[in-house]
C-alpha atoms as a PDB file:
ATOM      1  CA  UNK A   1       0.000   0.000   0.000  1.00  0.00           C
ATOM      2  CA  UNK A   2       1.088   3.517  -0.832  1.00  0.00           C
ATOM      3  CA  UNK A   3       0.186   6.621   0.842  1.00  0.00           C
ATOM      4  CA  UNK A   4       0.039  10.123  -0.586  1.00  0.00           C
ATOM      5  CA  UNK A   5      -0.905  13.187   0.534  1.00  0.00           C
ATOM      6  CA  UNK A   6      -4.431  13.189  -0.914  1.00  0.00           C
ATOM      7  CA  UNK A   7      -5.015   9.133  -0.923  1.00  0.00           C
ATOM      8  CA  UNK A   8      -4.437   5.579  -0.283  1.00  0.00           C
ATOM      9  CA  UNK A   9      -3.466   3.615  -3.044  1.00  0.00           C
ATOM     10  CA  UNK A  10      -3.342  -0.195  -2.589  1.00  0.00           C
ATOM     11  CA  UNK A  11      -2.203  -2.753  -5.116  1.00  0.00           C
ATOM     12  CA  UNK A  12      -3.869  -6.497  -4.813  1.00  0.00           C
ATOM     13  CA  UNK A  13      -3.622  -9.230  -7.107  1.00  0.00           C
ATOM     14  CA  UNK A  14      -6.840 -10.956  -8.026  1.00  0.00           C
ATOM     15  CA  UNK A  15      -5.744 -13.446 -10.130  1.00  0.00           C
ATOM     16  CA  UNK A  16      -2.184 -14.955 -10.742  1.00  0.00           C
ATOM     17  CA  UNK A  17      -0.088 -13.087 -12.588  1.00  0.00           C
ATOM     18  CA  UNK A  18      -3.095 -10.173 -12.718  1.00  0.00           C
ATOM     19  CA  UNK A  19      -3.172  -6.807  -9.949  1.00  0.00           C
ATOM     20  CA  UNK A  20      -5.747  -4.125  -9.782  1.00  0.00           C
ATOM     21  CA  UNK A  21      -5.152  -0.982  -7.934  1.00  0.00           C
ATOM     22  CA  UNK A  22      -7.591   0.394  -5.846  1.00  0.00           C
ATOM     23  CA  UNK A  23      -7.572   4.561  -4.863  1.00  0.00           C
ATOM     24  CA  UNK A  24      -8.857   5.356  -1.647  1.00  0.00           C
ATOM     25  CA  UNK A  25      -9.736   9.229  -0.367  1.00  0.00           C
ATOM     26  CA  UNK A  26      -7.159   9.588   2.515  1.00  0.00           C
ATOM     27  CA  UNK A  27      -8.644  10.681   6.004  1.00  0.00           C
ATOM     28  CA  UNK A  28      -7.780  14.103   5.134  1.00  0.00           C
ATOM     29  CA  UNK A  29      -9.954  13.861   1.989  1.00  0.00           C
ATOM     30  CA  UNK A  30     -12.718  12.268   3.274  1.00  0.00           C
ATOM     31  CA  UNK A  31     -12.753  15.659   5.973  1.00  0.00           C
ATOM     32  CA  UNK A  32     -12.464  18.015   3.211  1.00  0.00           C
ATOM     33  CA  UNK A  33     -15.277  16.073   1.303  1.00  0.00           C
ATOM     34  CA  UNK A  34     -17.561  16.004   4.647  1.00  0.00           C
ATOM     35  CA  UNK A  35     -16.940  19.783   5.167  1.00  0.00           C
ATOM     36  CA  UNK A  36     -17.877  20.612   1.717  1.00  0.00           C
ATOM     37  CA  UNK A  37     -20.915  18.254   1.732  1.00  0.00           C
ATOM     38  CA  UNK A  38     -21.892  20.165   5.362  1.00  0.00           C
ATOM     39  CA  UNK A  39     -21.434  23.780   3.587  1.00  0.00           C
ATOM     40  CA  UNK A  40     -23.585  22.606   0.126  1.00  0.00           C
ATOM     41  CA  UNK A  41     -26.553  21.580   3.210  1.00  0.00           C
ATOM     42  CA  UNK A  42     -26.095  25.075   4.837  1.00  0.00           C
ATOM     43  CA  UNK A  43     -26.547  26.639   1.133  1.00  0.00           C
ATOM     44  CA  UNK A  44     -29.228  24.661   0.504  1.00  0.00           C
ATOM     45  CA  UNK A  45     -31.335  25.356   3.558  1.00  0.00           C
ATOM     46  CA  UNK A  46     -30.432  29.269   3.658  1.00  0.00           C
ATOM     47  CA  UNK A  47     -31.870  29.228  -0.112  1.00  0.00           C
ATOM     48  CA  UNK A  48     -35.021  27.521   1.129  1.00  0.00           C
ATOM     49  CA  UNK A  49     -35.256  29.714   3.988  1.00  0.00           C
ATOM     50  CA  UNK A  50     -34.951  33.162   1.495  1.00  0.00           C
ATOM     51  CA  UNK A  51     -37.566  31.896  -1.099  1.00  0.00           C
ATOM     52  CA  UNK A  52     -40.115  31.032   1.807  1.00  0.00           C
ATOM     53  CA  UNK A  53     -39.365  34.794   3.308  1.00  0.00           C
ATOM     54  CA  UNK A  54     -40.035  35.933   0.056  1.00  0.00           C
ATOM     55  CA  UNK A  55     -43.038  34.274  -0.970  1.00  0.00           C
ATOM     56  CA  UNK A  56     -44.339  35.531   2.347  1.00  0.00           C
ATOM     57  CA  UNK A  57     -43.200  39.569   1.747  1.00  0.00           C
ATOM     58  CA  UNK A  58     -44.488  39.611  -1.913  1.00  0.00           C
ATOM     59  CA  UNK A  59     -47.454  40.671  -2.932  1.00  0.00           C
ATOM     60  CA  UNK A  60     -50.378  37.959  -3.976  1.00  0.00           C
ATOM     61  CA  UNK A  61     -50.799  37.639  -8.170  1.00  0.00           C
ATOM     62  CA  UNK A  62     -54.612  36.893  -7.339  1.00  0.00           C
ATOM     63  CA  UNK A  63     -55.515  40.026  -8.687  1.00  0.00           C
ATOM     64  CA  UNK A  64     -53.122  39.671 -11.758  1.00  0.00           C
ATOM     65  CA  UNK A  65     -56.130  40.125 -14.273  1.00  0.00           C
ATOM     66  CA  UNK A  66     -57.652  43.470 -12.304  1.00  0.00           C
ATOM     67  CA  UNK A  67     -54.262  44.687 -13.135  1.00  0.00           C
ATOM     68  CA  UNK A  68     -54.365  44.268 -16.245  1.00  0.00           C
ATOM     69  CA  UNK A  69     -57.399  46.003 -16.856  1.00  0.00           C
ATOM     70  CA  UNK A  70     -56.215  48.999 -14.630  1.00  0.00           C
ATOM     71  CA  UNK A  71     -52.930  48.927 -16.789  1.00  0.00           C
ATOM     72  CA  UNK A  72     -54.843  49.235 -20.301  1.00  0.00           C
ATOM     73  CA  UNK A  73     -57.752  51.815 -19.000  1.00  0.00           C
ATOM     74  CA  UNK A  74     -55.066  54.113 -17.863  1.00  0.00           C
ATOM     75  CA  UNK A  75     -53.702  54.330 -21.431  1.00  0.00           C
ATOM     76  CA  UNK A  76     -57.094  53.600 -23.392  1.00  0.00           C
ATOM     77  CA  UNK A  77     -56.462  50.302 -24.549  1.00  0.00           C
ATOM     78  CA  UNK A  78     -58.672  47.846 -25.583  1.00  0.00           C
ATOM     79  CA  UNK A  79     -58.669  44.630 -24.027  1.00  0.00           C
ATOM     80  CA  UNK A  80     -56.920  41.703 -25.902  1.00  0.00           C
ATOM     81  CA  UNK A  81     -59.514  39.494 -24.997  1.00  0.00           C
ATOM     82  CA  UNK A  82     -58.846  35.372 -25.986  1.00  0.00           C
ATOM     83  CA  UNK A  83     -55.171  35.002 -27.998  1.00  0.00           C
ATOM     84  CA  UNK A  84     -55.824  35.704 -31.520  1.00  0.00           C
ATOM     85  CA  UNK A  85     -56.139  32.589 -33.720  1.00  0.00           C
ATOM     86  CA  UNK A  86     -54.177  32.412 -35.836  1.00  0.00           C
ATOM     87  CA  UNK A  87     -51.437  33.302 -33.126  1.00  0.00           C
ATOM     88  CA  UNK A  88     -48.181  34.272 -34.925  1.00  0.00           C
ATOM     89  CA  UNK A  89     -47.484  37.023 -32.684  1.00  0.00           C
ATOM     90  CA  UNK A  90     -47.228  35.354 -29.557  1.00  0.00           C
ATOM     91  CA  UNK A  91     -45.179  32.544 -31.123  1.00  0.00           C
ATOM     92  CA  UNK A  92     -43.178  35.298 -32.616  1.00  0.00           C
ATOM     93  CA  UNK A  93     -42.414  36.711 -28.689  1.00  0.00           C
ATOM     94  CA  UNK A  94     -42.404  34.012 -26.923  1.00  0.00           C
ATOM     95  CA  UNK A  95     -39.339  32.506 -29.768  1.00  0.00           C
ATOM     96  CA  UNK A  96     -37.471  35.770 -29.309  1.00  0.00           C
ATOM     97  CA  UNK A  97     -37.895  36.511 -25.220  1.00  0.00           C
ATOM     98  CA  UNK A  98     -38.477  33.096 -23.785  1.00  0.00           C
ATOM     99  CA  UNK A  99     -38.312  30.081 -25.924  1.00  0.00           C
ATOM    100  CA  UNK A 100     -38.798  27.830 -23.033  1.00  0.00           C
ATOM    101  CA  UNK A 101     -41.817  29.562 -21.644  1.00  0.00           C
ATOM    102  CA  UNK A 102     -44.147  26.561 -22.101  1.00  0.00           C
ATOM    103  CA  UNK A 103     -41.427  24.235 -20.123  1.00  0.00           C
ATOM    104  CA  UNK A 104     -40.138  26.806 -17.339  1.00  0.00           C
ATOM    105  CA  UNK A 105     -42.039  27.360 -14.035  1.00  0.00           C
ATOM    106  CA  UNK A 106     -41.332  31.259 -14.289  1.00  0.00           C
ATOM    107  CA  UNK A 107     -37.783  31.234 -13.510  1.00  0.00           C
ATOM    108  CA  UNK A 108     -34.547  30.652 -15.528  1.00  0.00           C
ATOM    109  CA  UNK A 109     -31.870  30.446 -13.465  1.00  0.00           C
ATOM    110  CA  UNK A 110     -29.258  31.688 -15.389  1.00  0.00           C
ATOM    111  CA  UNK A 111     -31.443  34.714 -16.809  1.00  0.00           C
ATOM    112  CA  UNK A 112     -31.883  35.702 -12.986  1.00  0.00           C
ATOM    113  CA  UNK A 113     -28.091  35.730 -12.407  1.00  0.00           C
ATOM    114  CA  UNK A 114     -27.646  37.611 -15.443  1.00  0.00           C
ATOM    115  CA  UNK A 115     -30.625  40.084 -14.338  1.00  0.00           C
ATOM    116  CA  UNK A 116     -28.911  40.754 -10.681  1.00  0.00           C
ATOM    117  CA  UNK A 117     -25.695  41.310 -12.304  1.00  0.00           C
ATOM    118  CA  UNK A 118     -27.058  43.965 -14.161  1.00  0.00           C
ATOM    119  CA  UNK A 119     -28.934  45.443 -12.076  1.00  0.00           C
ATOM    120  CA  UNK A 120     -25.884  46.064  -9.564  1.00  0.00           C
ATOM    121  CA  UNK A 121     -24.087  47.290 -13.011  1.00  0.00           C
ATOM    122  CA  UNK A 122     -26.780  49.580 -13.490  1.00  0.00           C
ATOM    123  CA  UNK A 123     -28.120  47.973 -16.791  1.00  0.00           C
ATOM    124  CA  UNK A 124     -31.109  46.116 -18.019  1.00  0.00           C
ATOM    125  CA  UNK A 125     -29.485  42.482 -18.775  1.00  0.00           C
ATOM    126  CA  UNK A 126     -31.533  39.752 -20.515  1.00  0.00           C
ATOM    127  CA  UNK A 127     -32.694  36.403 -19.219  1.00  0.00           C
ATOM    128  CA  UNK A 128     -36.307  37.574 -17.747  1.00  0.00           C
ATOM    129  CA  UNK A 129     -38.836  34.588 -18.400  1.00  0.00           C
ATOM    130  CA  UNK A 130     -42.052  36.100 -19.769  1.00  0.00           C
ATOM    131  CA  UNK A 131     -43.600  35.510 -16.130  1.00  0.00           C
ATOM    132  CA  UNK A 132     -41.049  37.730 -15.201  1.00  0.00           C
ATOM    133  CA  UNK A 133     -41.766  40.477 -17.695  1.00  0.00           C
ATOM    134  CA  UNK A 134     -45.681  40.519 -16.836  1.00  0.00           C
ATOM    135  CA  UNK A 135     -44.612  41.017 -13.172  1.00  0.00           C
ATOM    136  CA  UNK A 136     -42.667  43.603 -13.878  1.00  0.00           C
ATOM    137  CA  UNK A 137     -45.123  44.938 -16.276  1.00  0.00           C
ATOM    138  CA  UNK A 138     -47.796  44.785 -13.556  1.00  0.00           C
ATOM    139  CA  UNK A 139     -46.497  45.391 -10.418  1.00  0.00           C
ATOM    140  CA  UNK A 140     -42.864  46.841 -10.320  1.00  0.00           C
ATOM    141  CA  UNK A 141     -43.043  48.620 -13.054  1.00  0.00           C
ATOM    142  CA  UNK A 142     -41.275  52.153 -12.477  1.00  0.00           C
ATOM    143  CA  UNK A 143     -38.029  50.072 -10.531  1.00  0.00           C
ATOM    144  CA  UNK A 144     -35.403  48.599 -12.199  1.00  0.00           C
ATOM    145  CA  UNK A 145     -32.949  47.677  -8.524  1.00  0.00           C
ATOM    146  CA  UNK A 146     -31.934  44.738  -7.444  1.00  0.00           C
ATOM    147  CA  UNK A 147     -34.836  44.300  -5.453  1.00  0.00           C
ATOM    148  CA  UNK A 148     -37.200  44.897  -7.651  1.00  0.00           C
ATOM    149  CA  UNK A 149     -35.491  41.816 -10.307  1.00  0.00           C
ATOM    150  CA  UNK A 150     -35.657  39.272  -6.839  1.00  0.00           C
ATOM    151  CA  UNK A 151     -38.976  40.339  -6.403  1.00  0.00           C
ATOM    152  CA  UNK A 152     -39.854  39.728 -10.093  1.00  0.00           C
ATOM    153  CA  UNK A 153     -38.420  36.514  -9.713  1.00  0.00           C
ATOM    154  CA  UNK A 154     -40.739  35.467  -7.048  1.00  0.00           C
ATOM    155  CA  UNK A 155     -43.284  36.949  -8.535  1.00  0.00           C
ATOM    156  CA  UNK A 156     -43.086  35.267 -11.895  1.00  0.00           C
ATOM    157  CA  UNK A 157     -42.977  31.681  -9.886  1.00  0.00           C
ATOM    158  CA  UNK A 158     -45.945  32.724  -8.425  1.00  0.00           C
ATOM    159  CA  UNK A 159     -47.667  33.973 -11.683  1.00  0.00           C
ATOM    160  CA  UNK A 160     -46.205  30.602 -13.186  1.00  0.00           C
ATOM    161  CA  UNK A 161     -48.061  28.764 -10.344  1.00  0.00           C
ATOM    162  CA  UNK A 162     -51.250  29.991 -10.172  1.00  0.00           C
ATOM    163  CA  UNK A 163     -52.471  31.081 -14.119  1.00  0.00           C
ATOM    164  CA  UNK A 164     -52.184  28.508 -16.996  1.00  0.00           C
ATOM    165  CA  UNK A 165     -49.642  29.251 -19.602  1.00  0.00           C
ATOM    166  CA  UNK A 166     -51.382  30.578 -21.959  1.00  0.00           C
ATOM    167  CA  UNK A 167     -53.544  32.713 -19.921  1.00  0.00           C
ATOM    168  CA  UNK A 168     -50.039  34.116 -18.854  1.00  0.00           C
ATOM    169  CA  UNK A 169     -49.441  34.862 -22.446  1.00  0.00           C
ATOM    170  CA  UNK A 170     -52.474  36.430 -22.774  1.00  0.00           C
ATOM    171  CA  UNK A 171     -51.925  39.102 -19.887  1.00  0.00           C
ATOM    172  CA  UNK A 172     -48.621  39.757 -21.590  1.00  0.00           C
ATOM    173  CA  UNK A 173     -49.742  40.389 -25.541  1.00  0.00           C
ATOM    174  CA  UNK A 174     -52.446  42.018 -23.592  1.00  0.00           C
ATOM    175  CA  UNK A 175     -50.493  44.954 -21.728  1.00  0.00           C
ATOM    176  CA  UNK A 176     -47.080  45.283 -23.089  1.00  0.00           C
ATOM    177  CA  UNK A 177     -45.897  48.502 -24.525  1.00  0.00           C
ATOM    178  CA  UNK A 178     -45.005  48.563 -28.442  1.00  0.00           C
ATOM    179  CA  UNK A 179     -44.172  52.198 -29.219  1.00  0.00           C
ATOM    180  CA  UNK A 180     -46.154  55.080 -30.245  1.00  0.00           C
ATOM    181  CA  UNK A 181     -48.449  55.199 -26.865  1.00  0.00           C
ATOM    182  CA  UNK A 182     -49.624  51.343 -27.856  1.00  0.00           C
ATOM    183  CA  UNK A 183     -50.243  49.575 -25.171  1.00  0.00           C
ATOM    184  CA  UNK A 184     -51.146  45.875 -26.123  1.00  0.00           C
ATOM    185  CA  UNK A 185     -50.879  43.779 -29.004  1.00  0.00           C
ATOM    186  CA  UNK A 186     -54.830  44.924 -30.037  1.00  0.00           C
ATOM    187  CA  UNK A 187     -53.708  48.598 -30.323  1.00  0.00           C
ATOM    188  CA  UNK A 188     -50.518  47.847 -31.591  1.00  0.00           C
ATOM    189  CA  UNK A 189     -51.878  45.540 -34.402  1.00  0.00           C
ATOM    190  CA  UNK A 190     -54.653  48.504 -35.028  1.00  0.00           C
ATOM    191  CA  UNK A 191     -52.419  51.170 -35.109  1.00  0.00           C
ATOM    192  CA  UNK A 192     -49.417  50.421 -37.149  1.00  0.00           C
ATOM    193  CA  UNK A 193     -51.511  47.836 -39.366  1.00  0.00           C
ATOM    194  CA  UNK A 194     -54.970  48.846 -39.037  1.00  0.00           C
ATOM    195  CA  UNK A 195     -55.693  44.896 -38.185  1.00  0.00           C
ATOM    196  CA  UNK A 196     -56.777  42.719 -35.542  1.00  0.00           C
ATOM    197  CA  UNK A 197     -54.099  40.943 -34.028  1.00  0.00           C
ATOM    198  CA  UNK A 198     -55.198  37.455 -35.685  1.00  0.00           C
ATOM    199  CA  UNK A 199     -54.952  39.281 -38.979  1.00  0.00           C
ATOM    200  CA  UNK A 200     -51.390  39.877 -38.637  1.00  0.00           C
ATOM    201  CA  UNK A 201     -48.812  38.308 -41.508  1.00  0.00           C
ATOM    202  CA  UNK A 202     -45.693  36.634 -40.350  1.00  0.00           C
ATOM    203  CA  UNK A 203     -43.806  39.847 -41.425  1.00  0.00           C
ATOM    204  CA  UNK A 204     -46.226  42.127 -39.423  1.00  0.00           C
ATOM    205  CA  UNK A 205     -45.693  39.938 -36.536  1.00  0.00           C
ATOM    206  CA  UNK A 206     -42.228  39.149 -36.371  1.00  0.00           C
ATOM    207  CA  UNK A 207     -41.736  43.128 -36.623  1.00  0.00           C
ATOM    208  CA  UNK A 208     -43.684  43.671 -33.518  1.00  0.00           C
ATOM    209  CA  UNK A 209     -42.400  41.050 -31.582  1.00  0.00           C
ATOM    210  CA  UNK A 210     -39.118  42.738 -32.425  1.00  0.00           C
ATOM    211  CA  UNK A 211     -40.305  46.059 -31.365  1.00  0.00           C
ATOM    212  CA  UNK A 212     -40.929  44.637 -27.401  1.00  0.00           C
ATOM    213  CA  UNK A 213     -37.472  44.583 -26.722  1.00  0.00           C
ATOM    214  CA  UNK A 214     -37.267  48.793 -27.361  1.00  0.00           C
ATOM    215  CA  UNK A 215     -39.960  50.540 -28.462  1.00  0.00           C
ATOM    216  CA  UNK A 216     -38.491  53.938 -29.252  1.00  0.00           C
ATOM    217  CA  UNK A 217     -35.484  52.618 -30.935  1.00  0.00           C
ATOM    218  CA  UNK A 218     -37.098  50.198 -33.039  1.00  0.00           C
ATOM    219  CA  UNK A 219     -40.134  52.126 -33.631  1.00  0.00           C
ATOM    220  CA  UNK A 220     -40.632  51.100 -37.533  1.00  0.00           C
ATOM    221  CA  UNK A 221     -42.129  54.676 -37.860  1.00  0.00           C
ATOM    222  CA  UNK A 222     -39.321  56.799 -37.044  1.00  0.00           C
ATOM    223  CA  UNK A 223     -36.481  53.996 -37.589  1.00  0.00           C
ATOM    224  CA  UNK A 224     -37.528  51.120 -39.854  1.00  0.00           C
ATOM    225  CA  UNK A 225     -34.314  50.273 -40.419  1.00  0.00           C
ATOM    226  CA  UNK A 226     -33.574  49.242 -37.284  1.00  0.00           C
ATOM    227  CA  UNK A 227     -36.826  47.540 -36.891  1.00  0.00           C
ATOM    228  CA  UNK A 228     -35.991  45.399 -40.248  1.00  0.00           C
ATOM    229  CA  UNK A 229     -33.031  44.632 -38.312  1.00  0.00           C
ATOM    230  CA  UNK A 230     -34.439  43.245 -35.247  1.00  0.00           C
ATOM    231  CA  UNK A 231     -37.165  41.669 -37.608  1.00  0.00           C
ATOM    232  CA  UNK A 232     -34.585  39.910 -39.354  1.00  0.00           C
ATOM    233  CA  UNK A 233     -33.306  38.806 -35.483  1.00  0.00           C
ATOM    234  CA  UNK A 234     -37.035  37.509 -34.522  1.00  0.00           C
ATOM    235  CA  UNK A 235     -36.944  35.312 -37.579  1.00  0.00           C
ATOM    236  CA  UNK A 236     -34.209  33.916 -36.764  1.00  0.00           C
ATOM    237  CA  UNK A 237     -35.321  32.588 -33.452  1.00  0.00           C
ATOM    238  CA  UNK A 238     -37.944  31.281 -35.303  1.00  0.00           C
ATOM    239  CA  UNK A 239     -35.757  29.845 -37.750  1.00  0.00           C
ATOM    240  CA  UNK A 240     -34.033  28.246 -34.183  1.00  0.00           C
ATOM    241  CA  UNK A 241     -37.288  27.062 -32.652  1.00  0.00           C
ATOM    242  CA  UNK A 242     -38.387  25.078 -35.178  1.00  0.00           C
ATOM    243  CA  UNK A 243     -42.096  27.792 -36.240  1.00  0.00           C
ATOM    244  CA  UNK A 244     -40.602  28.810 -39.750  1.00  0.00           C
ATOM    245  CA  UNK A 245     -37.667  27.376 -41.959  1.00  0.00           C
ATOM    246  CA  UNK A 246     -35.357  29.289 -43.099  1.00  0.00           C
ATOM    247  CA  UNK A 247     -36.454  29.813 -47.075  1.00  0.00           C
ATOM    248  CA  UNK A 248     -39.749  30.935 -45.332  1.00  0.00           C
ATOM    249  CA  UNK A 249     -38.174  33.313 -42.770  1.00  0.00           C
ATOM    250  CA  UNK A 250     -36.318  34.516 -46.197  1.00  0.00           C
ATOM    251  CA  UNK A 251     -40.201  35.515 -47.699  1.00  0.00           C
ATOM    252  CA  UNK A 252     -41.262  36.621 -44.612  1.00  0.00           C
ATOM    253  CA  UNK A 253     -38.374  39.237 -44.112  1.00  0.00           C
ATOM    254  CA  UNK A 254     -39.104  40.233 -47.909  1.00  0.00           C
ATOM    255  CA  UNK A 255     -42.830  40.832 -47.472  1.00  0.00           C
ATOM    256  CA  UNK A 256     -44.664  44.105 -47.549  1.00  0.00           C
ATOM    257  CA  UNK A 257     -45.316  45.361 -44.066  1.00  0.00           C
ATOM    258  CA  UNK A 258     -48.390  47.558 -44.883  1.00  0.00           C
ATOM    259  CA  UNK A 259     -47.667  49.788 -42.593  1.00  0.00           C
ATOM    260  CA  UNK A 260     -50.242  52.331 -41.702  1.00  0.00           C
ATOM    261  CA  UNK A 261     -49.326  56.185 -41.099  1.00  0.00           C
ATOM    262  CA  UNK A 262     -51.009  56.989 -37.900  1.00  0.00           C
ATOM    263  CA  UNK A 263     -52.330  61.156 -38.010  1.00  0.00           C
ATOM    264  CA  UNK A 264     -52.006  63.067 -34.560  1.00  0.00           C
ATOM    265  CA  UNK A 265     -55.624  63.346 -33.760  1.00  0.00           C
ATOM    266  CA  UNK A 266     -56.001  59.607 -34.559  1.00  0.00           C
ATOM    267  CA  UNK A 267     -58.088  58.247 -31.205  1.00  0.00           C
ATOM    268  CA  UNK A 268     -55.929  54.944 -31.281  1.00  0.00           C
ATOM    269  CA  UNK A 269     -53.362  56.842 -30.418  1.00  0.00           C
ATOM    270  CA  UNK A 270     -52.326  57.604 -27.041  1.00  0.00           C
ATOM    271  CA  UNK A 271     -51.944  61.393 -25.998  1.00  0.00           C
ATOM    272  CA  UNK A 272     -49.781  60.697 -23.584  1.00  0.00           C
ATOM    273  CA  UNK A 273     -47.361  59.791 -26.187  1.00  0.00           C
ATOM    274  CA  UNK A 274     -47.936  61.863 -29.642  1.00  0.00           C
ATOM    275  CA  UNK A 275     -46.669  60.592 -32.991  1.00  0.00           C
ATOM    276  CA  UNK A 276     -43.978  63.091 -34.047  1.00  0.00           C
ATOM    277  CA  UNK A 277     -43.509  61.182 -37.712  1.00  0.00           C
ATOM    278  CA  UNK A 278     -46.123  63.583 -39.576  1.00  0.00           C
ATOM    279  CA  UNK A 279     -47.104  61.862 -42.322  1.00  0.00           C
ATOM    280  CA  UNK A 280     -44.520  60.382 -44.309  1.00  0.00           C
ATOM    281  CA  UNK A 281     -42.338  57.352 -43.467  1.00  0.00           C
ATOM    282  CA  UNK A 282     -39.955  55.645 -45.799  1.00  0.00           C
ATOM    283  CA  UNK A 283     -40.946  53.739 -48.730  1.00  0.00           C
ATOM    284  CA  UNK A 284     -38.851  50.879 -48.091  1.00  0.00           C
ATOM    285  CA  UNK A 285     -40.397  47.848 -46.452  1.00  0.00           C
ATOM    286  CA  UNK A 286     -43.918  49.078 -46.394  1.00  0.00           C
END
């Protein structure tokens, strides 16, 4: 038998002319290992311990849908109602902002490191599941701390937990902002397309879907050429996900967008948030 600093290691021969070696954690080891096993419990329980003072502190999401209402009323927005069939704009959001939505409970782990990192860098890093969004959306939505991301993590599990998926992608199409004082995918889809959201063409959709991420700077009023840009990024998450190939995403991203030059006394526009295009946008891509 040999010792070294880390291990045992003992030579026997099992048959004639045959030896196996056998490596054995030293007592040393087998502390370190029990230490480390002792620390990994301690993690585990403080963790536990955090999420269930957490649950407790955050608000309930039972009145998730009165917010909701609340949300579009104060910006005179009409009510999404059931998803619009067919539904290429939600499959077109839910490819570019959370691809796993259907499979998550509300929480992607590394998406929530990535979200407290930027939050102490005072940036608004990726990774939010849509359960997150809609709780931000709904009930943080003027913070952007550290706090307010852990609580939007909670809150998203809890969203995830109590409302069926696609009632969760409901409230979300149903409130989010998309530029030019649109707040919801039925304003959005009426005011730059003068459609209902089940109307909408691939290429209409994929362009909104794009336009979630930043609605001033991809605003396809004021810069379409940034919002064919992040089009032509949306398509190619669908491309990834398996919704369009990639000769279709090709015809989609070549497609007229029939886009629809809203006035500044036009009601579906919000006053809060005036159209400052006049009438004229660029020919290309309409």
């Amino acid at each position: 038998m040999i010792r070294t600093a880390s291990m045992f290691v003992a030579a026997r021969q099992v048959t004639p002319g045959a030896v196996s070696v056998v490596i054995m954690p030293s007592h040393r080891t087998w502390r370190q290992m029990r230490a480390a096993g002792l620390v990994l419990d301690a993690l585990v329980v403080a963790a536990a311990l955090a999420f269930g003072l957490l649950w407790a502190v955050t608000p309930s999401v039972g009145d998730l849908q009165r917010r909701v209402a609340d949300r579009l009323a104060a910006h005179g927005s009409a009510d999404l109602g059931e998803l619009p069939v067919p539904d290429r704009i939600g499959q077109a959001v839910v490819a570019t902002e959370d691809s796993r939505f259907f499979s998550d409970h509300g929480v992607d782990p590394r998406g929530v490191v990535r979200g407290v990192l930027g939050g102490l860098e005072g940036n608004e890093d990726g990774g939010a599941t849509l359960d997150q969004q809609l709780a931000k959306l709904l009930y943080t939505p003027e913070r952007a701390d550290v706090g307010a991301k852990i609580e939007q993590v909670i809150l998203g599990v809890k969203i995830d937990y109590r409302y069926a998926k696609r009632r969760i992608l409901r409230a979300y199409l149903g409130t989010v902002y998309f530029g030019q004082g649109y707040y919801g995918v039925a304003a959005a889809a009426r005011g730059y397309f003068d459609l209902a959201p089940g109307d909408l063409s691939w290429a209409q959709a994929s362009l909104l879907a794009g336009v979630v991420q930043a609605p001033t700077a991809y605003d396809p009023l004021t810069h379409l050429d940034l919002a064919k840009q992040r089009q032509r990024d949306v398509l190619d998450r669908l491309v990834a996900t398996g919704v369009l190939s990639g000769a279709q995403a090709d015809v989609t991203f070549a497609a007229p967008l029939h886009l629809r030059v809203p006035l500044r006394d036009d009601p579906s526009t919000d006053r809060g948030a005036p159209n400052t295009t006049g009438r004229h946008i660029p020919a290309a891509g309409r």
